[in-house]
N, C-alpha and C. Protein backbone atom coordinates (compact mmCIF):
# COMPACT_ATOMS: atom_id res chain seq x y z
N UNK A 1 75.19 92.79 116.72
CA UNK A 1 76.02 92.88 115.52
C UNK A 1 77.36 92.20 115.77
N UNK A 2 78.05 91.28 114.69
CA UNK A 2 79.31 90.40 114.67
C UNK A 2 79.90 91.43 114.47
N UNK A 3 81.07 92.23 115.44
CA UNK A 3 81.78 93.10 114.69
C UNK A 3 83.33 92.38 114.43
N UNK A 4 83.42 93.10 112.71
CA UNK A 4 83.76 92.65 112.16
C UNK A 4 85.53 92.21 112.30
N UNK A 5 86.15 93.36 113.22
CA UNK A 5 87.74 93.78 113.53
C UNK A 5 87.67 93.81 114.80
N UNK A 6 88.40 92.91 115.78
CA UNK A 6 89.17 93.13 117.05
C UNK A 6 90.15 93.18 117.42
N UNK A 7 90.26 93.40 118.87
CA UNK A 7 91.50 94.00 118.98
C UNK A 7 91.60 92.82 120.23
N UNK A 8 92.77 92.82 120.75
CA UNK A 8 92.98 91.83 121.97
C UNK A 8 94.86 91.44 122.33
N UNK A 9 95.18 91.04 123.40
CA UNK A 9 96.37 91.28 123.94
C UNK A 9 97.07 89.57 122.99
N UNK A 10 98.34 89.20 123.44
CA UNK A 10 98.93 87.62 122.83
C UNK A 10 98.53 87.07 123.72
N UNK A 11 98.42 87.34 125.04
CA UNK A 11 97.83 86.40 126.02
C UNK A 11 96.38 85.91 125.99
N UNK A 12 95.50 86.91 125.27
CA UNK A 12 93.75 86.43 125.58
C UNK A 12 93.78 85.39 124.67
N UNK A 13 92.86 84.31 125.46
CA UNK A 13 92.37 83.21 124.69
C UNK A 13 91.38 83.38 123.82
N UNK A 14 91.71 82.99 122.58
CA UNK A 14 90.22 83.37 121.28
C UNK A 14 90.22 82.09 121.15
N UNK A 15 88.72 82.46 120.51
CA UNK A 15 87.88 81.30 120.17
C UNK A 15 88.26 80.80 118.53
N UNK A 16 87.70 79.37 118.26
CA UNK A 16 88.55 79.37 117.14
C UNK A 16 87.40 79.69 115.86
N UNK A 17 87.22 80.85 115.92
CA UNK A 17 86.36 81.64 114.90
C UNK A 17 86.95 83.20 114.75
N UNK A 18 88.47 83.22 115.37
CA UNK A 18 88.36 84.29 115.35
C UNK A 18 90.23 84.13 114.91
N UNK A 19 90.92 85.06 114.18
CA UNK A 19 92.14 84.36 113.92
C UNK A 19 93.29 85.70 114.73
N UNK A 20 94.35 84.80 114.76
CA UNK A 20 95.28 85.77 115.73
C UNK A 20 95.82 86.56 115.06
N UNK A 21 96.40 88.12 114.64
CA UNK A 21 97.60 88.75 113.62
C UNK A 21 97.89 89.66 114.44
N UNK A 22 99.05 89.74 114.40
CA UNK A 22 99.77 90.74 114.97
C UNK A 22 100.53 91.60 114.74
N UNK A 23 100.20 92.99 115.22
CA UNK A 23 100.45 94.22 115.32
C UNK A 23 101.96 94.41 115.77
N UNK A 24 102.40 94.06 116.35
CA UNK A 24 103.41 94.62 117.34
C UNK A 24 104.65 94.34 117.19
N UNK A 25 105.74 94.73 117.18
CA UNK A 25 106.98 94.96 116.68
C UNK A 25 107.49 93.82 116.65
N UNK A 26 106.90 92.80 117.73
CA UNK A 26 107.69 91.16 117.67
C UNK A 26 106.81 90.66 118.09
N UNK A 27 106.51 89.35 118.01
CA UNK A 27 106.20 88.37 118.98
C UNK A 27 106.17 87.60 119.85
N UNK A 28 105.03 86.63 120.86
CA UNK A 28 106.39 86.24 122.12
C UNK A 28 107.04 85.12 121.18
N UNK A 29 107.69 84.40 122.24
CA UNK A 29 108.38 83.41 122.08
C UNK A 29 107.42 82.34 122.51
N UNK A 30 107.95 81.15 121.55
CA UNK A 30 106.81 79.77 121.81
C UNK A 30 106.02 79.77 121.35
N UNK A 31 105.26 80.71 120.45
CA UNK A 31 104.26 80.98 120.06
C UNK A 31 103.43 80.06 119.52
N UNK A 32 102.36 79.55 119.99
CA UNK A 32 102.03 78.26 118.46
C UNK A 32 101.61 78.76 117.15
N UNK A 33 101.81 77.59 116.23
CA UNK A 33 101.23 78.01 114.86
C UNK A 33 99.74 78.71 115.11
N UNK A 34 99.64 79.12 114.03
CA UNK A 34 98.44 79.78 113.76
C UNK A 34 98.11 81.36 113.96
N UNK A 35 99.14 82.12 113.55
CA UNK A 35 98.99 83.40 114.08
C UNK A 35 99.25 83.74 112.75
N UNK A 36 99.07 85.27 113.01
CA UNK A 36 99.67 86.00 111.08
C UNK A 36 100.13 86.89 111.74
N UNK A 37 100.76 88.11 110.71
CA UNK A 37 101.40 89.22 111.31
C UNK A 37 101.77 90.13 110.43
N UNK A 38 101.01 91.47 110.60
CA UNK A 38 100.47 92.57 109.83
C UNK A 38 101.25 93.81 110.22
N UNK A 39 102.47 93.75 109.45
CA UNK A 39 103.71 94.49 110.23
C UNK A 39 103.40 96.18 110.11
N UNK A 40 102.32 96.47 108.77
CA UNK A 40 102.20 97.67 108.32
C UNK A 40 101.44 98.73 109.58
N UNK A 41 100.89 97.60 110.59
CA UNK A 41 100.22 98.68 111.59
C UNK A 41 101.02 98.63 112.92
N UNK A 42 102.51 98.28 113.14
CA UNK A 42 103.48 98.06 113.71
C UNK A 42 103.19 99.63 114.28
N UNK A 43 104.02 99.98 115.56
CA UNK A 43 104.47 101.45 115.76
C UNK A 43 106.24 101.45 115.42
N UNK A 44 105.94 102.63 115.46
CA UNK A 44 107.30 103.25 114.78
C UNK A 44 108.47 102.87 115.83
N UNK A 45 109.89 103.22 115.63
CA UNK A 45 111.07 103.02 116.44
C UNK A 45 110.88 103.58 118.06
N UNK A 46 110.18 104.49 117.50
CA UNK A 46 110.16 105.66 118.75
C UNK A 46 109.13 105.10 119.82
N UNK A 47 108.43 103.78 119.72
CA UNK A 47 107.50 103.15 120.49
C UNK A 47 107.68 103.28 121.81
N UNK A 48 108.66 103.13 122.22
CA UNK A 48 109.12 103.11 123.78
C UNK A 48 110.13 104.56 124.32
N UNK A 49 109.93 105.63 123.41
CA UNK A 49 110.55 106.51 124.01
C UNK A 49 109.95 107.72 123.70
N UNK A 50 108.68 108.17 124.00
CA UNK A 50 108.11 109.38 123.93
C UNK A 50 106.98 109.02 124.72
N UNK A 51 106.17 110.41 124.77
CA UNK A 51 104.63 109.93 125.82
C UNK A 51 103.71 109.77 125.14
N UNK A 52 102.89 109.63 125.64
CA UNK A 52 101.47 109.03 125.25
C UNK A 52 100.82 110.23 123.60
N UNK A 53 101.01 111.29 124.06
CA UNK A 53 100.36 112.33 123.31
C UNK A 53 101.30 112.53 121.87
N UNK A 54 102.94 112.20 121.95
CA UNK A 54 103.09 112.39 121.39
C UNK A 54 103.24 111.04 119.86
N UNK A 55 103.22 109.72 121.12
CA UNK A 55 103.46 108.65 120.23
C UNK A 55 101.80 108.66 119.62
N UNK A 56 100.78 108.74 120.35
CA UNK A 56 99.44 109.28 119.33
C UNK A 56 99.95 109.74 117.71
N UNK A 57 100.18 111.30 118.21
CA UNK A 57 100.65 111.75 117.17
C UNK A 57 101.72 111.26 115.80
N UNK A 58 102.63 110.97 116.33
CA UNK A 58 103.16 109.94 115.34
C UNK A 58 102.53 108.45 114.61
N UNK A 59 101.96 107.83 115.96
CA UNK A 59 101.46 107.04 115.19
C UNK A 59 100.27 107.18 114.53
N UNK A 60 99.56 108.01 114.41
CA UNK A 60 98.28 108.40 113.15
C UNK A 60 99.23 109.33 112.35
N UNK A 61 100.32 110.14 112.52
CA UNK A 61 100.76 110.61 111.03
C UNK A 61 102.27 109.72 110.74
N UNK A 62 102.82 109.10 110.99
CA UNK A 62 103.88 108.36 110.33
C UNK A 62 103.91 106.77 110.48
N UNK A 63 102.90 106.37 110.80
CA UNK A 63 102.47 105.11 110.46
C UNK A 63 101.36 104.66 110.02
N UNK A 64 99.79 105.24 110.19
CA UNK A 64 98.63 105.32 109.83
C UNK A 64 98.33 106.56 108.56
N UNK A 65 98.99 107.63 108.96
CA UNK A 65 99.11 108.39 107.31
C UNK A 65 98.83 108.01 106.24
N UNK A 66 100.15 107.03 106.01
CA UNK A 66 100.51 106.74 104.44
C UNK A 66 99.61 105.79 104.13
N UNK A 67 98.71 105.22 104.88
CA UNK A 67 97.77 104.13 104.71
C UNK A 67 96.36 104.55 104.45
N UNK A 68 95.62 103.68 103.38
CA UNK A 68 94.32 103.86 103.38
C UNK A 68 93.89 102.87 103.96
N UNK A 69 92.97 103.37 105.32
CA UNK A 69 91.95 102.39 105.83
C UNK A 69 90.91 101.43 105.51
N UNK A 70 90.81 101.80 104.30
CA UNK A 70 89.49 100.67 104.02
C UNK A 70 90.72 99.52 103.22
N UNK A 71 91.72 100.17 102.36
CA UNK A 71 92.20 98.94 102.18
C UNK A 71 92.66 98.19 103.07
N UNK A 72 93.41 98.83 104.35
CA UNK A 72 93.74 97.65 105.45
C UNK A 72 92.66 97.12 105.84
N UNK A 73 91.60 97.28 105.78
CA UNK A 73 90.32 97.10 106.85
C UNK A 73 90.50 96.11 105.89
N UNK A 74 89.91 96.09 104.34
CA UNK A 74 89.54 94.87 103.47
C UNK A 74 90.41 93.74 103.47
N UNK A 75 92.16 94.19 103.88
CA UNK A 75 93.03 93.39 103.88
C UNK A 75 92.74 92.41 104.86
N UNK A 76 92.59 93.05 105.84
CA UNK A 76 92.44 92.77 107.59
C UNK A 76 91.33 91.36 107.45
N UNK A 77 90.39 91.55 106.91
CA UNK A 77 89.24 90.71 106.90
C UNK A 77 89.01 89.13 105.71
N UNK A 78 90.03 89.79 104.31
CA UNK A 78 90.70 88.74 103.63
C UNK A 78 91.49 87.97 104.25
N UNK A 79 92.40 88.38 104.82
CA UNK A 79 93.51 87.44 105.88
C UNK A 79 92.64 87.03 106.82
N UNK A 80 91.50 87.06 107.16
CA UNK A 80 90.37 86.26 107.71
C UNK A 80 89.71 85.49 107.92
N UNK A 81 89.62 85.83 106.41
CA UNK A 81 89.17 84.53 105.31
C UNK A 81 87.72 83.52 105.93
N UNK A 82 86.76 84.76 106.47
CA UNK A 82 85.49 84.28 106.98
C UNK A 82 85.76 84.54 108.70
N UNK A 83 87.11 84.57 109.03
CA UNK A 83 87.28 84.51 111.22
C UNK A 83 86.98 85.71 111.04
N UNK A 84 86.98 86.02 112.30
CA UNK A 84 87.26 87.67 112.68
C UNK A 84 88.78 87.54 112.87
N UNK A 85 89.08 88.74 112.63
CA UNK A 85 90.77 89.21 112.32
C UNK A 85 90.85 89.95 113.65
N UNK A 86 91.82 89.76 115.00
CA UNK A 86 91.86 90.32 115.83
C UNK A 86 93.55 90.36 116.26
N UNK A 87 93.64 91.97 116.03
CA UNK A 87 94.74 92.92 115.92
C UNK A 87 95.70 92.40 117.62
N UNK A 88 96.73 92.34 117.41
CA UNK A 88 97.33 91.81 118.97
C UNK A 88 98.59 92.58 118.95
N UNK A 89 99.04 93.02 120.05
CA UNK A 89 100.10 93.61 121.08
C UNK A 89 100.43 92.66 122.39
N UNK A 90 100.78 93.16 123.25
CA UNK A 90 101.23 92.46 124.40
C UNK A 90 100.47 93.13 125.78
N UNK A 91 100.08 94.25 125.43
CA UNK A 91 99.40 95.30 127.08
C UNK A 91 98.32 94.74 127.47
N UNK A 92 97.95 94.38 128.53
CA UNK A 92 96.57 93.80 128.74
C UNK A 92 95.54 94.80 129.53
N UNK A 93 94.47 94.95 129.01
CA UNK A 93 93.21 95.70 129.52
C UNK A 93 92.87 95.96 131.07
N UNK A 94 93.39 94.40 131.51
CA UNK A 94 92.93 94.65 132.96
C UNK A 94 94.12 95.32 134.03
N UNK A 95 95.20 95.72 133.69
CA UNK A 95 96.65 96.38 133.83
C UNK A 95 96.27 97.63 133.92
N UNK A 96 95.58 98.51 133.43
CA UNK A 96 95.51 99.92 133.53
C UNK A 96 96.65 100.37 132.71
N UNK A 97 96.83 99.66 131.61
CA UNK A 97 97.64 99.91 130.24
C UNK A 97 97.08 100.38 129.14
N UNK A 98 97.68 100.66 128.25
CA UNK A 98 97.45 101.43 126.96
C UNK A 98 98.34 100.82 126.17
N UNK A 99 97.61 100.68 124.69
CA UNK A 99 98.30 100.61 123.57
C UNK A 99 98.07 100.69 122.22
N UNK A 100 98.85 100.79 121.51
CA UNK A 100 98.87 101.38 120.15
C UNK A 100 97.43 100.94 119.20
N UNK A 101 97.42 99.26 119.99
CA UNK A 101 96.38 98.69 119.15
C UNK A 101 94.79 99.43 119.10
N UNK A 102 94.96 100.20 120.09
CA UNK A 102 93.58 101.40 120.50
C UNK A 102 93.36 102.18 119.89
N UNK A 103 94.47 102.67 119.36
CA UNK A 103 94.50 103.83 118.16
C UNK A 103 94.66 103.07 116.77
N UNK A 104 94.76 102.56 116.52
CA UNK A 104 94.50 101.56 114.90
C UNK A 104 93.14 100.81 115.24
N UNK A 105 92.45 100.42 116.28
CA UNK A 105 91.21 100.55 115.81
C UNK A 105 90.17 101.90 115.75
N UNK A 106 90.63 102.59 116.46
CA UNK A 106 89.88 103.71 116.54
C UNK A 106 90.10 104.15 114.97
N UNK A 107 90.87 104.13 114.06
CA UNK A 107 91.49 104.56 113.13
C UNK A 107 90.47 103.63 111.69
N UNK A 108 90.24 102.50 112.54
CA UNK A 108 90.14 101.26 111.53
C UNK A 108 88.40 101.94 111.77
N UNK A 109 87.68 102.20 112.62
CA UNK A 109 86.35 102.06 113.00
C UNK A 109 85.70 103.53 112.78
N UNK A 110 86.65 104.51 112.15
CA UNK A 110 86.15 105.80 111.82
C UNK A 110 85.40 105.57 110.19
N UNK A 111 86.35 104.29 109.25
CA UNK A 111 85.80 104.30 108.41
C UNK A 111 84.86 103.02 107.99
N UNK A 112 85.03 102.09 108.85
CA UNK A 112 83.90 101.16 108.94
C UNK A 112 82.57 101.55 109.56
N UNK A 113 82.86 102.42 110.00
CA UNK A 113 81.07 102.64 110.68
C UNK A 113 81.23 101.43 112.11
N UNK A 114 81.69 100.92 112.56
CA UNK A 114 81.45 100.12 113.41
C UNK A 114 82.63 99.79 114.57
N UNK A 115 82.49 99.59 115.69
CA UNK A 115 83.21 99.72 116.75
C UNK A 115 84.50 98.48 116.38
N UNK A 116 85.31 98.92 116.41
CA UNK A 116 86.76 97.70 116.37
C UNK A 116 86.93 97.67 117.70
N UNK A 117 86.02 96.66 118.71
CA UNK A 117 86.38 96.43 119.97
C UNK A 117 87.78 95.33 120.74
N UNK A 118 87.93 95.68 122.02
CA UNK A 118 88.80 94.31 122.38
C UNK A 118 88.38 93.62 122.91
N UNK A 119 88.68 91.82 122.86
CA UNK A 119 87.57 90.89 123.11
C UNK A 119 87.58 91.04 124.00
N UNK A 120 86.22 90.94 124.82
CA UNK A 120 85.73 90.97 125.80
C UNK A 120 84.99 92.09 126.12
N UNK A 121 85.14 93.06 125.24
CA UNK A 121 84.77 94.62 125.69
C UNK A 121 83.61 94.95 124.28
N UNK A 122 83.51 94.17 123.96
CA UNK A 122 82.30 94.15 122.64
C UNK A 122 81.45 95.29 123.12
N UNK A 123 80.88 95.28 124.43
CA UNK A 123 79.83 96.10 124.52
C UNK A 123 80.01 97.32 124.72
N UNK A 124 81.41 98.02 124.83
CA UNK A 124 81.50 99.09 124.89
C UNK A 124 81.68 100.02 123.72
N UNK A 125 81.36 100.86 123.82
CA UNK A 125 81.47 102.10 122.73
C UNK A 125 83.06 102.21 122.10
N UNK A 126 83.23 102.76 121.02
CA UNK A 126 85.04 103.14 120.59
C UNK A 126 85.58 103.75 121.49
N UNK A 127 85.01 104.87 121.95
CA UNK A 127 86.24 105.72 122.92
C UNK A 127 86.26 105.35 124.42
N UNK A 128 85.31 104.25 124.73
CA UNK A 128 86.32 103.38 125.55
C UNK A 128 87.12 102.09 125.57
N UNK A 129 87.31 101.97 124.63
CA UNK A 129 88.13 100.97 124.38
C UNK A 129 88.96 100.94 125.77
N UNK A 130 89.54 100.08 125.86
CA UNK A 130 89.97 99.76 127.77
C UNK A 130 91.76 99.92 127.32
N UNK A 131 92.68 100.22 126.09
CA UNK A 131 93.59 100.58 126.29
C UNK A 131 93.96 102.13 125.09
N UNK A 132 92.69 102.15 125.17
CA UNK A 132 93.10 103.89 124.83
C UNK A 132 93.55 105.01 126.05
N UNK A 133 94.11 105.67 125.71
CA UNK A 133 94.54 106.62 127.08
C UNK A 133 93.48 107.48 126.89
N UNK A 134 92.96 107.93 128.31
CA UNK A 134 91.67 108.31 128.66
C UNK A 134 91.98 110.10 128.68
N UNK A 135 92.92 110.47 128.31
CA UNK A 135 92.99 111.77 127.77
C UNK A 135 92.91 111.82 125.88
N UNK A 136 92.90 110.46 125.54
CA UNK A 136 92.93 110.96 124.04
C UNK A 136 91.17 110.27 123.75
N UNK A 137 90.42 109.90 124.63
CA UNK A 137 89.39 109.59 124.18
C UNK A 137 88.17 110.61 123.62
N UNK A 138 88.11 110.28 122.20
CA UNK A 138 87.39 110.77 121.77
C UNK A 138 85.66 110.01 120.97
N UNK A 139 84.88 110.34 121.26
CA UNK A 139 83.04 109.95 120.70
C UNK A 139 83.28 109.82 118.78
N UNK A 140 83.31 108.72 118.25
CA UNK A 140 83.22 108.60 116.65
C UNK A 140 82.17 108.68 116.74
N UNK A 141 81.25 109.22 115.68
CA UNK A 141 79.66 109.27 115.60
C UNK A 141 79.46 108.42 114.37
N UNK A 142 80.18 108.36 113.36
CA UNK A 142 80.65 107.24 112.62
C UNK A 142 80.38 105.72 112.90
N UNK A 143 80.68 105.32 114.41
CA UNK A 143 80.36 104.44 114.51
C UNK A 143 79.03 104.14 115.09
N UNK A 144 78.25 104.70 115.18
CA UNK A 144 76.82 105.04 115.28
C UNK A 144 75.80 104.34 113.86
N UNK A 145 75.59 103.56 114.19
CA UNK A 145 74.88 102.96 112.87
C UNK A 145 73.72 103.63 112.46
N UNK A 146 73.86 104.60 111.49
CA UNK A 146 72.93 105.23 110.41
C UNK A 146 71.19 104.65 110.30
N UNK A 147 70.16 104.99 110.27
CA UNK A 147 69.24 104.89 110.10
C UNK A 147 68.74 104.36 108.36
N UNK A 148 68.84 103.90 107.81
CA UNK A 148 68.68 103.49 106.24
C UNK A 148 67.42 103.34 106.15
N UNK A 149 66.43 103.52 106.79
CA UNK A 149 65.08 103.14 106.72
C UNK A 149 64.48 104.34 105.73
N UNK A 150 64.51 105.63 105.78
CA UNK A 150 64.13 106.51 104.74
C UNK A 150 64.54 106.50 103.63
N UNK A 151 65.32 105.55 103.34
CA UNK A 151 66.25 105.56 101.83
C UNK A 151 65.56 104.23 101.18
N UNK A 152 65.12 103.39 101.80
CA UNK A 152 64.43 102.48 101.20
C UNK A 152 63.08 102.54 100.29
N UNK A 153 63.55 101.76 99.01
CA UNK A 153 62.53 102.41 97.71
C UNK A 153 63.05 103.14 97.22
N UNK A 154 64.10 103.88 97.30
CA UNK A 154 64.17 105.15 96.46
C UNK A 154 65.53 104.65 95.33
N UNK A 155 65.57 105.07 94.41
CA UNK A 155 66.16 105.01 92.72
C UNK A 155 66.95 106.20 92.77
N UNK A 156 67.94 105.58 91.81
CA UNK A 156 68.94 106.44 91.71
C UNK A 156 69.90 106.07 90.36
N UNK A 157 69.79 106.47 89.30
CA UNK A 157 70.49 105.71 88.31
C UNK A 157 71.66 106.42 88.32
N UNK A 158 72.91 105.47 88.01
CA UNK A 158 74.78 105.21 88.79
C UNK A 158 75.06 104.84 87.75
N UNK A 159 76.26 105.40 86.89
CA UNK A 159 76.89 105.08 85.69
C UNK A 159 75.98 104.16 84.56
N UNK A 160 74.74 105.43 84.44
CA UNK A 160 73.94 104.84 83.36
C UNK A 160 72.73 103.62 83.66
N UNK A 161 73.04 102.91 84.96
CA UNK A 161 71.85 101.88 85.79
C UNK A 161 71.17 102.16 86.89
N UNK A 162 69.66 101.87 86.99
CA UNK A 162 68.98 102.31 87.63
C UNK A 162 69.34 101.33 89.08
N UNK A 163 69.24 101.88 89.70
CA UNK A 163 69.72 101.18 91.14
C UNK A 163 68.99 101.22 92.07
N UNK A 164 68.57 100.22 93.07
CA UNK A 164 67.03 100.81 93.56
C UNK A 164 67.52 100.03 95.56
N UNK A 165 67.32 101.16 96.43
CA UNK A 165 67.46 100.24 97.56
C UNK A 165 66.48 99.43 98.46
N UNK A 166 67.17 98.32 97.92
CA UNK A 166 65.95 97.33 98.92
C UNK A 166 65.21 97.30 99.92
N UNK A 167 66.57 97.51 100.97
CA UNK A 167 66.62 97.40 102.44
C UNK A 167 67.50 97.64 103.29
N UNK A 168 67.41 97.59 105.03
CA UNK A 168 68.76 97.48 106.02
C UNK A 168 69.48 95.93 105.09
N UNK A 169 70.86 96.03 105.50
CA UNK A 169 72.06 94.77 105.40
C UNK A 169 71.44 94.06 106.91
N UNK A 170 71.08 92.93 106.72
CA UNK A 170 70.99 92.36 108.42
C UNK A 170 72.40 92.20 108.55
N UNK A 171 73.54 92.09 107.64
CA UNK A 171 75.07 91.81 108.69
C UNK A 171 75.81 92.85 109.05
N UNK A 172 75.13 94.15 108.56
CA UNK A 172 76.24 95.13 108.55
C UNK A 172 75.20 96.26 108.88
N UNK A 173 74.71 96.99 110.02
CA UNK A 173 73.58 97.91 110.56
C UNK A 173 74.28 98.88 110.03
N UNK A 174 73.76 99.79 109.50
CA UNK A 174 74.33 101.36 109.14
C UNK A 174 74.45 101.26 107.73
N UNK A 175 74.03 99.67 106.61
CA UNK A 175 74.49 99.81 105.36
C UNK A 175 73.46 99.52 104.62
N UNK A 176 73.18 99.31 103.61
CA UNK A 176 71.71 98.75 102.85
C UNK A 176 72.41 98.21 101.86
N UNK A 177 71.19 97.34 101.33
CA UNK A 177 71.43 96.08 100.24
C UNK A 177 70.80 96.90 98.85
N UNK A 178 71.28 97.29 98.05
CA UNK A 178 70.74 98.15 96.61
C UNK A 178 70.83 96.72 95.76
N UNK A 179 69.74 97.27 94.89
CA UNK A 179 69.77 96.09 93.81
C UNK A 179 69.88 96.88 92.26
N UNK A 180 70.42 96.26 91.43
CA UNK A 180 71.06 96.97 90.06
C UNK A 180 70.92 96.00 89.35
N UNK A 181 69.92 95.79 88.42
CA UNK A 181 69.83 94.50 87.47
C UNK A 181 69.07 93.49 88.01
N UNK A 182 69.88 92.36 87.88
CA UNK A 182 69.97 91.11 88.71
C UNK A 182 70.92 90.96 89.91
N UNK A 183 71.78 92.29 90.30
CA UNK A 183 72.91 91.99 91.85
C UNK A 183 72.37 92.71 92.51
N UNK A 184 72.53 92.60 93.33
CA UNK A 184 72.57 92.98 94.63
C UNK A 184 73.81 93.07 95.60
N UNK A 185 74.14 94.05 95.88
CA UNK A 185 75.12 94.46 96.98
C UNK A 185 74.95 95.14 98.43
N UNK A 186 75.75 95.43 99.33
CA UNK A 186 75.73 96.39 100.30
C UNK A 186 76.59 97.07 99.72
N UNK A 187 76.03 98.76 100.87
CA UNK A 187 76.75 99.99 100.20
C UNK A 187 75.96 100.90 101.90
N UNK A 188 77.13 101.69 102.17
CA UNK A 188 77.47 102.15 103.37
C UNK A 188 76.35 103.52 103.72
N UNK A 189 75.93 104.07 104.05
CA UNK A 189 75.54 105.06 105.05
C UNK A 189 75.95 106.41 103.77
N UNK A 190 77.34 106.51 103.77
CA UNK A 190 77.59 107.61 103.07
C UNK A 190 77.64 107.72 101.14
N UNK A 191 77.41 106.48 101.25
CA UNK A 191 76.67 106.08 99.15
C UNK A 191 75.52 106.37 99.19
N UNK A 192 74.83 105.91 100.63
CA UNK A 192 73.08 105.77 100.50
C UNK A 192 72.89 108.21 100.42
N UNK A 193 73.95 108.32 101.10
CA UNK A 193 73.76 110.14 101.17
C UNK A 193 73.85 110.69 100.33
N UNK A 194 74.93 109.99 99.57
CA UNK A 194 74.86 110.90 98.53
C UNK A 194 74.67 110.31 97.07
N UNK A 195 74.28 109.13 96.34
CA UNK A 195 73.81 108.99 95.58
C UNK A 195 71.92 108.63 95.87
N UNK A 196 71.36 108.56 96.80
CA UNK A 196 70.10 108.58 96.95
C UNK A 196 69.12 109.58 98.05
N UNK A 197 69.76 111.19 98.09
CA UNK A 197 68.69 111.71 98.85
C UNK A 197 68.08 112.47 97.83
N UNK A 198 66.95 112.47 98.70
CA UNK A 198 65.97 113.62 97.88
C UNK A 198 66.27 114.73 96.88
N UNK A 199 65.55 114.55 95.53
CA UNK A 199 66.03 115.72 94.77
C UNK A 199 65.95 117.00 95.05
């Protein structure tokens, strides 16, 4: 699976399918063109002067709070514009560092269904992400891609149209392709629950 949101330091080299934006209160210096910068998932003032447990805490309630995730997620992936959108700070993975960017994907990947990894670490699960602090790691089951195979065939008429699901999404595991008319869309794990289980 292409997942869809990464995470990665200003130093890692990306490929050019994948676009740079950044998280983090500044940027370096010299920087070349081609970066963006997504100030809303910034950490707060207090970035450098509290511990680990408590800047957690702040940063999922006074910076991730006031935010809805799927719209950043949708934002995240428009400013994309087809790359992968990969979230940047300055801490690097192989340092035995931590950073904020760990907890905004963990944040970002509770409601995507899908792991917001850092490049290079694709294959690992969310709660190890390599700069989450290993006392706040926690198992999303969320990001566990859903089974859609029993939901297939089954009808469900949705503001008056009969809606019928096709199949798995081959781009998106955990979602299915419903068809309504003549469209066809994807629709997530938790639409397929509750507008199509068993009467």
């Amino acid at each position: 699976m292409a997942n869809l949101i990464k995470t990665a330091s200003w130093a890692t080299k990306l490929p050019d399918d994948h676009l740079r934006v950044g998280i983090s209160r500044g940027t370096p210096r010299r920087l070349p063109a081609g970066y963006r910068v997504y100030r809303a998932l910034a950490p707060g003032p207090w970035f450098n002067s509290v511990g680990i447990e408590e800047y957690y805490h702040l940063y999922r309630t006074e910076i991730l709070g006031p935010l809805d995730p799927r719209l950043i997620a949708d934002a995240l992936l428009a400013l994309g514009n087809g790359r992968v959108p990969v979230l940047l700070c300055y801490e690097q993975p192989d340092r035995g560092q931590w950073c904020h960017r760990a907890m905004a994907a963990e944040w970002l990947a509770e409601v995507l269904g899908a792991t917001v990894p850092e490049f290079g670490y694709e294959s690992l699960p969310q709660h190890e992400h390599p700069l989450m602090p290993p006392q706040l790691r926690r198992r999303l089951p969320s990001t566990e891609p859903g089974d859609v195979s029993p939901f297939v065939g089954r009808t469900a008429t949705i503001a008056g149209e009969l809606h019928r699901v096709v199949g798995p999404d081959p781009e998106k595991p955990g979602s299915a392709i419903i068809a309504a008319g003549d469209r066809q869309f994807s629709t997530s794990m938790t639409t397929l629950r509750r507008q199509f289980a068993k009467p």
